[in-house]
PDB file of N, CA and C in Angstrom:
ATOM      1  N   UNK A   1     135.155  61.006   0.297  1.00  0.00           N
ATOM      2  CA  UNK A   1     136.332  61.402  -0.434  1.00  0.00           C
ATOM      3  C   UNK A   1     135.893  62.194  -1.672  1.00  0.00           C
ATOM      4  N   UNK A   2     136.593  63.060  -1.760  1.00  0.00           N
ATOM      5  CA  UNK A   2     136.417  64.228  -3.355  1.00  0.00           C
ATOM      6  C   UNK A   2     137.432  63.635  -4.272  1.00  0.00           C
ATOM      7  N   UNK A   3     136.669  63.383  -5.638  1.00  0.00           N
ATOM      8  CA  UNK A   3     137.264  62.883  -7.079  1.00  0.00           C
ATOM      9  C   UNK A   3     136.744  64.117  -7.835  1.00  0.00           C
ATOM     10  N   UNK A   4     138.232  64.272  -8.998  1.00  0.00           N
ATOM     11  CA  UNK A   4     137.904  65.155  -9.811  1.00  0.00           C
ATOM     12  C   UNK A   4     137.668  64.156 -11.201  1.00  0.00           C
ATOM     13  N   UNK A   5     136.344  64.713 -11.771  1.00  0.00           N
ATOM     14  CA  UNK A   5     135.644  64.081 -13.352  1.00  0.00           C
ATOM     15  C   UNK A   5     135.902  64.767 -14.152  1.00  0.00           C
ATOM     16  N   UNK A   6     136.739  63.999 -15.456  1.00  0.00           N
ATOM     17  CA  UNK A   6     136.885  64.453 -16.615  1.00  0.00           C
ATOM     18  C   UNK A   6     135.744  63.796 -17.615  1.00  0.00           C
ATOM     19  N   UNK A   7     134.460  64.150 -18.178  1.00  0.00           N
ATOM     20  CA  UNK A   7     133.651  63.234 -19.076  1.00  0.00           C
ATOM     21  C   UNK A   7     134.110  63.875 -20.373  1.00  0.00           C
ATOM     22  N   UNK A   8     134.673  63.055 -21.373  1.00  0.00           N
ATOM     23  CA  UNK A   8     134.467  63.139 -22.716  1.00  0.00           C
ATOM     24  C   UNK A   8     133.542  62.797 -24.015  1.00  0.00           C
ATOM     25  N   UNK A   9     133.353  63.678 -24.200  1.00  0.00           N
ATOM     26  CA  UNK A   9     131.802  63.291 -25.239  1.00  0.00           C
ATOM     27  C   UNK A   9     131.735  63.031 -26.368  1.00  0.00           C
ATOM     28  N   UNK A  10     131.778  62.214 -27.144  1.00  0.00           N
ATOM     29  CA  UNK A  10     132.510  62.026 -28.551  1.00  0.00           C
ATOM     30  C   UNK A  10     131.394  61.224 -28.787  1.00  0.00           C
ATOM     31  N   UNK A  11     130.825  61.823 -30.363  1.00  0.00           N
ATOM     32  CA  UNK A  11     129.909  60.995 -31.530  1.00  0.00           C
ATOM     33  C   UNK A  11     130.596  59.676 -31.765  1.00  0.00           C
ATOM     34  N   UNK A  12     129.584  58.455 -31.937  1.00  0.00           N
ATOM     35  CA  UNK A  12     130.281  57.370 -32.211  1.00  0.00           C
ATOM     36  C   UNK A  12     130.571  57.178 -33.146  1.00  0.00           C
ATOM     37  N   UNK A  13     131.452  56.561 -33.857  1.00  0.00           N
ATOM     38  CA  UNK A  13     132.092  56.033 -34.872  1.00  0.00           C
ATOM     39  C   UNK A  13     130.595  55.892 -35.350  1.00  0.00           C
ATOM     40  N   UNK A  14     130.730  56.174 -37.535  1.00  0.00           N
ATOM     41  CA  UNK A  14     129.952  56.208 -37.964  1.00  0.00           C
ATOM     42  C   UNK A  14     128.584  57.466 -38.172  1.00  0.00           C
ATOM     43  N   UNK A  15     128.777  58.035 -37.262  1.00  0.00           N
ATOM     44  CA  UNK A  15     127.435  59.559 -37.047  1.00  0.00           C
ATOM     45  C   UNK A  15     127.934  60.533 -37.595  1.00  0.00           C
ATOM     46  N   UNK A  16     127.626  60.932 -38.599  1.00  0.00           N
ATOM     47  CA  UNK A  16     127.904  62.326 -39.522  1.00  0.00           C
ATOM     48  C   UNK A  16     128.020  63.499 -38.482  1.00  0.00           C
ATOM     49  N   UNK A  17     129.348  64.241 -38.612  1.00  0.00           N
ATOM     50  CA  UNK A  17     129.732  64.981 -37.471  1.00  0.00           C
ATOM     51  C   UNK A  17     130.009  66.815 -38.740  1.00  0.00           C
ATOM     52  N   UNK A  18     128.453  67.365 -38.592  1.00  0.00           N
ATOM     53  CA  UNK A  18     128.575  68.342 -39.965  1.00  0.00           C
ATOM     54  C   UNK A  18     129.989  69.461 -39.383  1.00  0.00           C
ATOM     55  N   UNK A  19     129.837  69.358 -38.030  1.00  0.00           N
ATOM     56  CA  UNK A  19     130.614  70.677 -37.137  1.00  0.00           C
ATOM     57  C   UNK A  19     132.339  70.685 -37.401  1.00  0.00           C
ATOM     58  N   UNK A  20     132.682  69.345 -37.096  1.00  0.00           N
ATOM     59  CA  UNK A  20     133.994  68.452 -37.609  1.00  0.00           C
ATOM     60  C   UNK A  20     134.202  68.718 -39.343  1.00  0.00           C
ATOM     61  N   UNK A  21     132.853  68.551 -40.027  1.00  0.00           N
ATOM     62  CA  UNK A  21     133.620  68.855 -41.507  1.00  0.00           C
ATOM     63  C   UNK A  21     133.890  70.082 -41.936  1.00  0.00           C
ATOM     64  N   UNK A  22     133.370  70.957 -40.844  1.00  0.00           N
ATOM     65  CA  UNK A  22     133.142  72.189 -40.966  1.00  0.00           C
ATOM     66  C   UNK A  22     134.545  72.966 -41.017  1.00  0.00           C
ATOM     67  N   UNK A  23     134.895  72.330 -39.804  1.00  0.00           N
ATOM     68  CA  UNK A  23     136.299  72.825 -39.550  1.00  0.00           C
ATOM     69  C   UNK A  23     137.562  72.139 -40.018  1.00  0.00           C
ATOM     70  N   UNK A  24     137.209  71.322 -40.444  1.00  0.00           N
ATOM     71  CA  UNK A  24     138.398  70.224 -41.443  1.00  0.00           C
ATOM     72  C   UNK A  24     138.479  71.084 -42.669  1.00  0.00           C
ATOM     73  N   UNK A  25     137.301  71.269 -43.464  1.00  0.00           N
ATOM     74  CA  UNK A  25     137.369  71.918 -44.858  1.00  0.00           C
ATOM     75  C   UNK A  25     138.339  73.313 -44.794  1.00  0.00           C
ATOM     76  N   UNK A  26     137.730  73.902 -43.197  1.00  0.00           N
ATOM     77  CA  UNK A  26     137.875  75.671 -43.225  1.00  0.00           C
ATOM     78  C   UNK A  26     139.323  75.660 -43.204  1.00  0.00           C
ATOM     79  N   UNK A  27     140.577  74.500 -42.486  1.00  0.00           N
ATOM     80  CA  UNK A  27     141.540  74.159 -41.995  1.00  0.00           C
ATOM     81  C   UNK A  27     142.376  74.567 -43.696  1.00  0.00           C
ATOM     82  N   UNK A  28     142.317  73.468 -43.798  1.00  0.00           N
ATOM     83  CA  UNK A  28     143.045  73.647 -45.723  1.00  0.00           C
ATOM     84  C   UNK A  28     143.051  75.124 -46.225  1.00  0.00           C
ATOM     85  N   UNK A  29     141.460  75.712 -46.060  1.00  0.00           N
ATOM     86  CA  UNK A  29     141.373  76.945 -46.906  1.00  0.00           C
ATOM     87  C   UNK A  29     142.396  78.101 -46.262  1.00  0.00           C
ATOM     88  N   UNK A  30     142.790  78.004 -44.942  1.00  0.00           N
ATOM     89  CA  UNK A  30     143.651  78.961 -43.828  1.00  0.00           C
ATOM     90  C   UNK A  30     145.133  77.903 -43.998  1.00  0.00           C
ATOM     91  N   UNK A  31     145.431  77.193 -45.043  1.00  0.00           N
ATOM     92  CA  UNK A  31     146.522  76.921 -44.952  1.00  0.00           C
ATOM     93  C   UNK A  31     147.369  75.798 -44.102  1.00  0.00           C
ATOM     94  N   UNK A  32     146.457  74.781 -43.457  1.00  0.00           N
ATOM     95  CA  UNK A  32     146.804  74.196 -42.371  1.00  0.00           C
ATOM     96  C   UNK A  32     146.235  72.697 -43.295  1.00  0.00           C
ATOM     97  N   UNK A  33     147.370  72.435 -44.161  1.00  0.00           N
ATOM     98  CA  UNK A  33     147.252  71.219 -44.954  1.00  0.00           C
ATOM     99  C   UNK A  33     147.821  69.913 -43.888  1.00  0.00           C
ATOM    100  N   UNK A  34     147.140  69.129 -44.530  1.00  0.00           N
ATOM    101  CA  UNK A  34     147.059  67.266 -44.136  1.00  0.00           C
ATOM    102  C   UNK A  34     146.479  67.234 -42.740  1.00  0.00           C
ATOM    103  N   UNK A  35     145.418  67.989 -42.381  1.00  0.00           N
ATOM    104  CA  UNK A  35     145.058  67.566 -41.342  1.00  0.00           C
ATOM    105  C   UNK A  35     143.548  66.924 -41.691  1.00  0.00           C
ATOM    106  N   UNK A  36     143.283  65.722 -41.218  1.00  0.00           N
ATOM    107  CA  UNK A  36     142.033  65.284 -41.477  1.00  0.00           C
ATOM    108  C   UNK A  36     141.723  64.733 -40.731  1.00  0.00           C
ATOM    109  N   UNK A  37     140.208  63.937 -40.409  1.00  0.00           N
ATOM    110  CA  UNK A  37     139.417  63.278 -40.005  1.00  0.00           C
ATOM    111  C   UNK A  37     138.914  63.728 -38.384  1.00  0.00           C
ATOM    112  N   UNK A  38     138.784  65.190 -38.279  1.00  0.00           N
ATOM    113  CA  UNK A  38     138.352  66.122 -37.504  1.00  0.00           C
ATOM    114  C   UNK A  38     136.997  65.904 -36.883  1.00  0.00           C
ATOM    115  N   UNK A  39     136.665  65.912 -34.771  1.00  0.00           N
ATOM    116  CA  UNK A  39     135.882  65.062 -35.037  1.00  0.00           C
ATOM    117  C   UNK A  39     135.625  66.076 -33.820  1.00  0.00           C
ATOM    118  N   UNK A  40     134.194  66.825 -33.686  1.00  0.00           N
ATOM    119  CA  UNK A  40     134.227  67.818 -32.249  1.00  0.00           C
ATOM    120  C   UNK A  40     133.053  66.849 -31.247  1.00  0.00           C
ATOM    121  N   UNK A  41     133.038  67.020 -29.784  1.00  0.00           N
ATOM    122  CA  UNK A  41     133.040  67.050 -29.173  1.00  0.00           C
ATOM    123  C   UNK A  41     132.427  67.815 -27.873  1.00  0.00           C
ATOM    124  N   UNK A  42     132.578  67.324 -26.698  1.00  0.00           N
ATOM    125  CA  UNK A  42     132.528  68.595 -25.248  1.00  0.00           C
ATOM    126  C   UNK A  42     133.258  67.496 -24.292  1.00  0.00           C
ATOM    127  N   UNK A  43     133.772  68.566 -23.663  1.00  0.00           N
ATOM    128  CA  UNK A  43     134.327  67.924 -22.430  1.00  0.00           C
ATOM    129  C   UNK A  43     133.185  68.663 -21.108  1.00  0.00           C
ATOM    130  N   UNK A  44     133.413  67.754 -20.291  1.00  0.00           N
ATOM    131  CA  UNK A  44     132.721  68.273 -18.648  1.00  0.00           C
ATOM    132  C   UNK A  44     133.579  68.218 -17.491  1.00  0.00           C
ATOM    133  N   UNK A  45     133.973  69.275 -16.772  1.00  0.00           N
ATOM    134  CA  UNK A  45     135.049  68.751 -15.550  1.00  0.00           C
ATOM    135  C   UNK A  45     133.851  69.191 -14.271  1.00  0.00           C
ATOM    136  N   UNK A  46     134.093  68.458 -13.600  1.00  0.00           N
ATOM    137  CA  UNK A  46     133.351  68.300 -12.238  1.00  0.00           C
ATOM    138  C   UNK A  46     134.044  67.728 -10.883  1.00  0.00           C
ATOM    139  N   UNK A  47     133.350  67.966  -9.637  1.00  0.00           N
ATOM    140  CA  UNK A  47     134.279  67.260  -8.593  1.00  0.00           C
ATOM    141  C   UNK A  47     132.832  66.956  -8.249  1.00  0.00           C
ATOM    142  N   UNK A  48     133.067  65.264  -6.954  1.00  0.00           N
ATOM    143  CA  UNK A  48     131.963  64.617  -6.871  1.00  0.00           C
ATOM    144  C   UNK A  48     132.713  64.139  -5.480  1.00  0.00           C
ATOM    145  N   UNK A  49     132.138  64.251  -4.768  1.00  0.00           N
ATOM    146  CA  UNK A  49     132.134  63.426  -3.047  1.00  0.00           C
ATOM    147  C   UNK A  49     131.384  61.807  -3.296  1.00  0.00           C
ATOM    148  N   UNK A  50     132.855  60.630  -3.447  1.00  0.00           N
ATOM    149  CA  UNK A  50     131.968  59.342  -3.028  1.00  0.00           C
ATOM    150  C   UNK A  50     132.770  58.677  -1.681  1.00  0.00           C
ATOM    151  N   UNK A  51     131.637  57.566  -1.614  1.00  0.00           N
ATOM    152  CA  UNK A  51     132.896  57.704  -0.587  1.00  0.00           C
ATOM    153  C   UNK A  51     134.001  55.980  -0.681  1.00  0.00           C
ATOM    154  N   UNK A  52     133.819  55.736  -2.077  1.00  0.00           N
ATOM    155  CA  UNK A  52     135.044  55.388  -2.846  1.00  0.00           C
ATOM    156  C   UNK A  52     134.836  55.606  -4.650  1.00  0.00           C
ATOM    157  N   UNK A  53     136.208  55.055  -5.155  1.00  0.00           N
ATOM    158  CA  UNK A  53     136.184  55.311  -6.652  1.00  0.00           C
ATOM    159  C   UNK A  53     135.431  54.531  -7.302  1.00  0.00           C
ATOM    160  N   UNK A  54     134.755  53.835  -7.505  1.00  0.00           N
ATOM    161  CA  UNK A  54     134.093  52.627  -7.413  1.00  0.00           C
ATOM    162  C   UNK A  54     132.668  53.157  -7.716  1.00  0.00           C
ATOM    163  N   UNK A  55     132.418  53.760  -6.565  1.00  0.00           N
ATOM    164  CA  UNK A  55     130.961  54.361  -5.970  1.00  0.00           C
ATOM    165  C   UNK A  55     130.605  55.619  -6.737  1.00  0.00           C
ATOM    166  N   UNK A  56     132.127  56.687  -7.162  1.00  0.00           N
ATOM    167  CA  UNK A  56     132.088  57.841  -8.050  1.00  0.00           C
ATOM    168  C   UNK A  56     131.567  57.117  -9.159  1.00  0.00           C
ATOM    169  N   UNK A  57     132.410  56.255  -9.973  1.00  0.00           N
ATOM    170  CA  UNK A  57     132.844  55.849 -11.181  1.00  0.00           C
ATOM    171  C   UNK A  57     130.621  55.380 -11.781  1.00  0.00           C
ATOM    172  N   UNK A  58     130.771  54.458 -10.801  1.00  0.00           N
ATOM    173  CA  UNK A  58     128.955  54.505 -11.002  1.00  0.00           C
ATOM    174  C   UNK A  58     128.050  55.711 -10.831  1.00  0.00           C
ATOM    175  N   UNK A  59     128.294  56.411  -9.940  1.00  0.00           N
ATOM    176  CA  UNK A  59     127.104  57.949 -10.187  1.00  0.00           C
ATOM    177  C   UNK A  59     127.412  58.858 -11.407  1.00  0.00           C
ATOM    178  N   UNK A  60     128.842  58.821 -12.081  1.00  0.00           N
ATOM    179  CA  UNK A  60     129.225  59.590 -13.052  1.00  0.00           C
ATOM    180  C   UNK A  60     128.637  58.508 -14.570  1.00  0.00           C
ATOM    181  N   UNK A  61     128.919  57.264 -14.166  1.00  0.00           N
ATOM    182  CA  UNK A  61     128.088  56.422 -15.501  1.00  0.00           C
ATOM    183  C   UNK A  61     127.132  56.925 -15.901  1.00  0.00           C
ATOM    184  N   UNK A  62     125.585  56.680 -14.710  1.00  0.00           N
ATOM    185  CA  UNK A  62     124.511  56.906 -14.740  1.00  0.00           C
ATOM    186  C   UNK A  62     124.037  58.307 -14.979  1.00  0.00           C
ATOM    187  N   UNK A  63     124.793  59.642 -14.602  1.00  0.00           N
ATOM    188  CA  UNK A  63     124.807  60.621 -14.955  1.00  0.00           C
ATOM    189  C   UNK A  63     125.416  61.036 -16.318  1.00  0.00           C
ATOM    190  N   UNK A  64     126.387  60.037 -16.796  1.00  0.00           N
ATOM    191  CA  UNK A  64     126.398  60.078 -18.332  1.00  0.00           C
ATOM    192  C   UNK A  64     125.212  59.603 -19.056  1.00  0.00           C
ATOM    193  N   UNK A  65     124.699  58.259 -18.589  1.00  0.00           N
ATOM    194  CA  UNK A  65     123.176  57.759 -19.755  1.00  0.00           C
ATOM    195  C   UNK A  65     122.555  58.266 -19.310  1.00  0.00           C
ATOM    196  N   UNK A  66     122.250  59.300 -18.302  1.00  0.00           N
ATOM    197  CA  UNK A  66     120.750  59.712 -18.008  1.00  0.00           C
ATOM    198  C   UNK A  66     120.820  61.334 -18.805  1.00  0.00           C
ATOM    199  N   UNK A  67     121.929  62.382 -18.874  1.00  0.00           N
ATOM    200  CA  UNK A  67     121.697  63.692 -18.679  1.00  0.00           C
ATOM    201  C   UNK A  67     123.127  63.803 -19.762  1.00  0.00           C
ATOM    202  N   UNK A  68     124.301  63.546 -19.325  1.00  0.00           N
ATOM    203  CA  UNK A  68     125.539  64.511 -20.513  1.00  0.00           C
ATOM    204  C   UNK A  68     125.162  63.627 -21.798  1.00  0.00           C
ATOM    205  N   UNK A  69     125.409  62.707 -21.737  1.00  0.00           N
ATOM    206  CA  UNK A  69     125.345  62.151 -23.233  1.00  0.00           C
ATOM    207  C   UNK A  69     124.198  61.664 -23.688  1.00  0.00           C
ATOM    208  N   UNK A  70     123.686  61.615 -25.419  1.00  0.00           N
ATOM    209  CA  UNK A  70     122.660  60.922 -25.905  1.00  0.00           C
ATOM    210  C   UNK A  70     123.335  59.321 -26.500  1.00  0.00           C
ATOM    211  N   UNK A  71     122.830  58.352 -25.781  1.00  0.00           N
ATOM    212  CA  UNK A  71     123.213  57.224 -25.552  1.00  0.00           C
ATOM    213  C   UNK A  71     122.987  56.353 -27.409  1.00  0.00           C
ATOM    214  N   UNK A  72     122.102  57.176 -27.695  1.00  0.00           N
ATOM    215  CA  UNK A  72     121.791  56.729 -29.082  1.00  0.00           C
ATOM    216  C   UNK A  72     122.858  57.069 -30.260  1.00  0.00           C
ATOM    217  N   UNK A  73     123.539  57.956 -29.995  1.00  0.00           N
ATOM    218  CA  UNK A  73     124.961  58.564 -30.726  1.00  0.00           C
ATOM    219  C   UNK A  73     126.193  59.115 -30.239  1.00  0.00           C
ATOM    220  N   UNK A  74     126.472  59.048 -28.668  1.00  0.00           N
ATOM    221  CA  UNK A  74     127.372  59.148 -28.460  1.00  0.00           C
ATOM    222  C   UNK A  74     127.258  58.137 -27.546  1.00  0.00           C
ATOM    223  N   UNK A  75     129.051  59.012 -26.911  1.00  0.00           N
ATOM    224  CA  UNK A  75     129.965  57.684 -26.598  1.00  0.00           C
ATOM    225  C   UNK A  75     130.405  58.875 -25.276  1.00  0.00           C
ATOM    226  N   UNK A  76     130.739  58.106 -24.188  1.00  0.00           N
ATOM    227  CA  UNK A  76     131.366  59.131 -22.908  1.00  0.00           C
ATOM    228  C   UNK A  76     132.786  58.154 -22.626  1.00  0.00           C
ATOM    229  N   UNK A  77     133.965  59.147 -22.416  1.00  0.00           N
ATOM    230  CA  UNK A  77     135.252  58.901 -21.900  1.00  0.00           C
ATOM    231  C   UNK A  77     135.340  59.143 -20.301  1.00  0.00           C
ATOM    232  N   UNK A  78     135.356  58.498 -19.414  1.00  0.00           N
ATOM    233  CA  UNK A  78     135.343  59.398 -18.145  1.00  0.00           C
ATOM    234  C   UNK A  78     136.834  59.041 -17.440  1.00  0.00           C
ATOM    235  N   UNK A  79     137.479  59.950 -17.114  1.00  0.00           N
ATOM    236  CA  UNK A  79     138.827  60.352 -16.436  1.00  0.00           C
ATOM    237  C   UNK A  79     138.129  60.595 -14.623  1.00  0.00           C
ATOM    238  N   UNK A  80     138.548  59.933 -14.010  1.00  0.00           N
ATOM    239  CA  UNK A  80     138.476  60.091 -12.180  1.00  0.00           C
ATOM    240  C   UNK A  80     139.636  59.907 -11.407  1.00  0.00           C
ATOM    241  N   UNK A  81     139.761  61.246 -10.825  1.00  0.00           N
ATOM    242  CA  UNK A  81     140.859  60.459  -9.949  1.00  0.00           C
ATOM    243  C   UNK A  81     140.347  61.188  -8.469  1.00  0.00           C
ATOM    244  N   UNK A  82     141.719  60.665  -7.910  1.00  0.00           N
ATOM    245  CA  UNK A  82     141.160  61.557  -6.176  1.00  0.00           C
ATOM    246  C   UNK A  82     142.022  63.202  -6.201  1.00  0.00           C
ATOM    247  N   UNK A  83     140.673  63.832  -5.434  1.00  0.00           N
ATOM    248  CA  UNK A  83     141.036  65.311  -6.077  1.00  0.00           C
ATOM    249  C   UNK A  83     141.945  65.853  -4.155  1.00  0.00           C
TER     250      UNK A  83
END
Protein backbone atom coordinates (compact mmCIF):
# COMPACT_ATOMS: atom_id res chain seq x y z
CA UNK A 1 0.00 0.00 0.00
CA UNK A 2 1.25 3.77 -0.86
CA UNK A 3 1.13 6.41 2.21
CA UNK A 4 1.70 9.94 1.69
CA UNK A 5 4.52 11.54 4.57
CA UNK A 6 4.26 14.77 5.92
CA UNK A 7 7.70 15.11 8.39
CA UNK A 8 7.84 18.28 10.36
CA UNK A 9 11.04 19.53 11.67
CA UNK A 10 10.96 21.83 14.46
CA UNK A 11 13.96 22.89 17.01
CA UNK A 12 13.04 21.80 20.43
CA UNK A 13 11.74 23.89 22.90
CA UNK A 14 14.59 25.78 24.47
CA UNK A 15 17.42 25.85 21.25
CA UNK A 16 18.18 29.35 20.18
CA UNK A 17 16.48 29.58 16.77
CA UNK A 18 18.91 32.86 15.28
CA UNK A 19 16.74 32.38 11.73
CA UNK A 20 13.21 32.78 13.72
CA UNK A 21 14.65 36.01 15.45
CA UNK A 22 15.65 37.04 12.36
CA UNK A 23 12.43 37.23 10.93
CA UNK A 24 10.40 38.19 14.05
CA UNK A 25 12.60 41.44 14.46
CA UNK A 26 12.48 42.11 10.39
CA UNK A 27 8.39 41.58 10.87
CA UNK A 28 7.82 44.84 13.21
CA UNK A 29 10.38 46.86 11.10
CA UNK A 30 7.86 46.09 7.67
CA UNK A 31 5.02 46.95 9.87
CA UNK A 32 3.52 43.62 10.81
CA UNK A 33 3.15 44.41 14.68
CA UNK A 34 2.30 41.76 17.61
CA UNK A 35 3.54 38.99 15.97
CA UNK A 36 5.96 37.00 18.11
CA UNK A 37 7.63 33.97 19.14
CA UNK A 38 8.59 32.98 15.46
CA UNK A 39 10.07 29.66 15.16
CA UNK A 40 11.48 28.20 11.42
CA UNK A 41 11.65 24.95 10.50
CA UNK A 42 11.45 22.36 7.14
CA UNK A 43 8.89 20.34 6.15
CA UNK A 44 9.51 16.92 3.93
CA UNK A 45 6.61 15.40 1.79
CA UNK A 46 7.27 11.95 0.50
CA UNK A 47 5.24 8.79 -0.58
CA UNK A 48 6.44 5.35 0.85
CA UNK A 49 5.05 1.73 -0.16
CA UNK A 50 4.36 -0.33 3.30
CA UNK A 51 2.52 -2.80 3.36
CA UNK A 52 0.59 -1.40 6.43
CA UNK A 53 0.48 2.02 8.45
CA UNK A 54 2.09 0.65 11.22
CA UNK A 55 5.04 -0.70 9.12
CA UNK A 56 5.23 3.05 7.22
CA UNK A 57 4.91 4.86 10.53
CA UNK A 58 8.25 2.79 11.74
CA UNK A 59 10.50 3.20 8.46
CA UNK A 60 9.57 7.01 8.49
CA UNK A 61 10.62 7.08 12.52
CA UNK A 62 13.90 5.53 11.86
CA UNK A 63 14.45 7.61 8.81
CA UNK A 64 13.70 10.60 10.98
CA UNK A 65 16.63 9.58 13.84
CA UNK A 66 18.87 8.32 11.36
CA UNK A 67 18.97 11.11 8.30
CA UNK A 68 15.99 14.25 8.41
CA UNK A 69 16.38 15.24 11.85
CA UNK A 70 19.35 15.93 14.42
CA UNK A 71 17.97 14.02 17.35
CA UNK A 72 20.12 16.17 19.69
CA UNK A 73 17.93 19.44 18.86
CA UNK A 74 15.19 18.67 17.07
CA UNK A 75 11.96 17.30 17.22
CA UNK A 76 9.99 15.47 13.99
CA UNK A 77 6.01 15.82 13.49
CA UNK A 78 5.07 13.05 11.08
CA UNK A 79 1.54 13.26 9.22
CA UNK A 80 0.72 9.58 7.22
CA UNK A 81 -2.03 8.73 5.63
CA UNK A 82 -3.05 6.30 2.69
CA UNK A 83 -2.19 8.01 -0.54
Amino acid sequence: MKYSVLVEVRLRPGIADPQGSTIERSLSTLGFDGIGGVRVGKSVRFGIEASDEATARAQVDELCARFLTNPVIEDALVSIEAA
